[in-house]
Protein backbone atom coordinates (compact mmCIF):
# COMPACT_ATOMS: atom_id res chain seq x y z
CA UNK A 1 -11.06 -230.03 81.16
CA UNK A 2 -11.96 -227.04 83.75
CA UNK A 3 -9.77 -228.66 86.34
CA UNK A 4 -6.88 -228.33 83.79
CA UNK A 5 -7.71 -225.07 82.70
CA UNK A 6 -7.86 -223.74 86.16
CA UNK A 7 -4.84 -225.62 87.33
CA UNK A 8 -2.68 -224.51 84.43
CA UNK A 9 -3.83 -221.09 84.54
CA UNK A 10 -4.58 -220.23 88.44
CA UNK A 11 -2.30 -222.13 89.48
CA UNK A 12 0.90 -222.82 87.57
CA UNK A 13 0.51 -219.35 86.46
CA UNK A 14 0.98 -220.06 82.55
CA UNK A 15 0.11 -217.13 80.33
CA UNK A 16 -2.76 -218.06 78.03
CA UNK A 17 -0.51 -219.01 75.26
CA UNK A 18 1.46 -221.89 77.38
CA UNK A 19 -1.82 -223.14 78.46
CA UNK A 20 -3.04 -223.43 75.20
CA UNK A 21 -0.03 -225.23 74.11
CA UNK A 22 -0.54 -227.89 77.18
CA UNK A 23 -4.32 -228.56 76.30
CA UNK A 24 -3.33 -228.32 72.84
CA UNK A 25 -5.60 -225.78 71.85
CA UNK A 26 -5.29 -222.46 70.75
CA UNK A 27 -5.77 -218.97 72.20
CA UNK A 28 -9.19 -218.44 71.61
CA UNK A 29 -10.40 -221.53 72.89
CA UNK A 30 -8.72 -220.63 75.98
CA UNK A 31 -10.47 -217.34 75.44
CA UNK A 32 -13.62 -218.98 75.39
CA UNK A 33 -12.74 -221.48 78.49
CA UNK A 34 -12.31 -218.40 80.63
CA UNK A 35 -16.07 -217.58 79.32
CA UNK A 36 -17.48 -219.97 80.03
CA UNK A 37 -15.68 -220.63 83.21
CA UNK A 38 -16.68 -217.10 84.60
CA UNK A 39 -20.62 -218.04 83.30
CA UNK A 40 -19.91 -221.21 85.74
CA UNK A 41 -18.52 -219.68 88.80
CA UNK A 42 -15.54 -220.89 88.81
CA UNK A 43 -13.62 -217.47 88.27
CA UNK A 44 -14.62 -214.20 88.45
CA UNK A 45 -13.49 -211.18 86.33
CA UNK A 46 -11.77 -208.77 88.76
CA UNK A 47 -11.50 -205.71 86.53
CA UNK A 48 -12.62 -204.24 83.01
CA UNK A 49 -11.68 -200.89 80.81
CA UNK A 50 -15.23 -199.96 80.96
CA UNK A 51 -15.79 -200.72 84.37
CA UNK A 52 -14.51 -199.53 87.72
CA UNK A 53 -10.87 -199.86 88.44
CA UNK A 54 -10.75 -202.69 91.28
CA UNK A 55 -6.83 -204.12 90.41
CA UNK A 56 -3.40 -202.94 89.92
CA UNK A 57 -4.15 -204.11 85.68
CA UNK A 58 -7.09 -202.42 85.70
CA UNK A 59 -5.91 -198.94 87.29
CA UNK A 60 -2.82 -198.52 85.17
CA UNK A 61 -3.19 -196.03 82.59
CA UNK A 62 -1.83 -198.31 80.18
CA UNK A 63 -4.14 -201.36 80.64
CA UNK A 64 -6.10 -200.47 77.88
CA UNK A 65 -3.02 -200.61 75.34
CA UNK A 66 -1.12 -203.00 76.93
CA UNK A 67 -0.83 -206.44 75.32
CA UNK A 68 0.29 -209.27 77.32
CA UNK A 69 1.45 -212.21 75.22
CA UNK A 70 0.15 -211.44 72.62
CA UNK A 71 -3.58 -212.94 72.96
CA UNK A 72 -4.43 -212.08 76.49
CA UNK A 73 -7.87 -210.02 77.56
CA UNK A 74 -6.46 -206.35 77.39
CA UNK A 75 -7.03 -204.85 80.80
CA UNK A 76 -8.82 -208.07 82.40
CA UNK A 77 -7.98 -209.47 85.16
CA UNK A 78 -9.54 -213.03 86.67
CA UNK A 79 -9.56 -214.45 90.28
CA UNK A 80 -10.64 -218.01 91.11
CA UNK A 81 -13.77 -217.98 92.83
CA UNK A 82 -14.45 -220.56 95.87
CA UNK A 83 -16.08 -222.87 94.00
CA UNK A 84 -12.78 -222.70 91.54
CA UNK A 85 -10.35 -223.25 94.46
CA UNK A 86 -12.90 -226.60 95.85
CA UNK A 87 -12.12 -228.12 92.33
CA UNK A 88 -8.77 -227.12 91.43
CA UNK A 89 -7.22 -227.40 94.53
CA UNK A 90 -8.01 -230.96 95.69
């Protein structure tokens, strides 16, 4: 399952919605993936409205009205951590 996720998201690039539709799943458990995925250490959250501006997403005025396919984490943006890369890149 988090090799998967990670793969299919970090990898392949697939918005949210088309990995949902690969695992089978819907948007909020991929929601809750990236949760608990972050809690892990397998990604780390690279930007967020209330916090400082540390990405392109982040420092564009419209992150925080933007919508990106429809079920994504407005104005988030998530980078695989080391440990993320060891597993999902073997």
């Amino acid at each position: 399952m988090i090799k998967e996720t990670l793969k299919l998201l970090f990898i392949d690039n697939c918005t949210m919605q088309e990995a949902a539709e690969n695992l089978g799943i819907n948007q909020n458990a991929i929601k809750d993936r990236l949760i608990m995925l972050q809690h892990m250490g397998y990604i780390r959250e690279l930007c967020n409205n209330a916090g400082p501006k540390t990405s392109a997403c982040c420092s564009c005025s419209a992150a925080s009205t933007c919508s990106t396919d429809g079920g994504g984490f407005e104005g988030k943006a998530y980078q695989l951590t080391e440990k993320g890369e060891r597993i999902c890149c073997k």
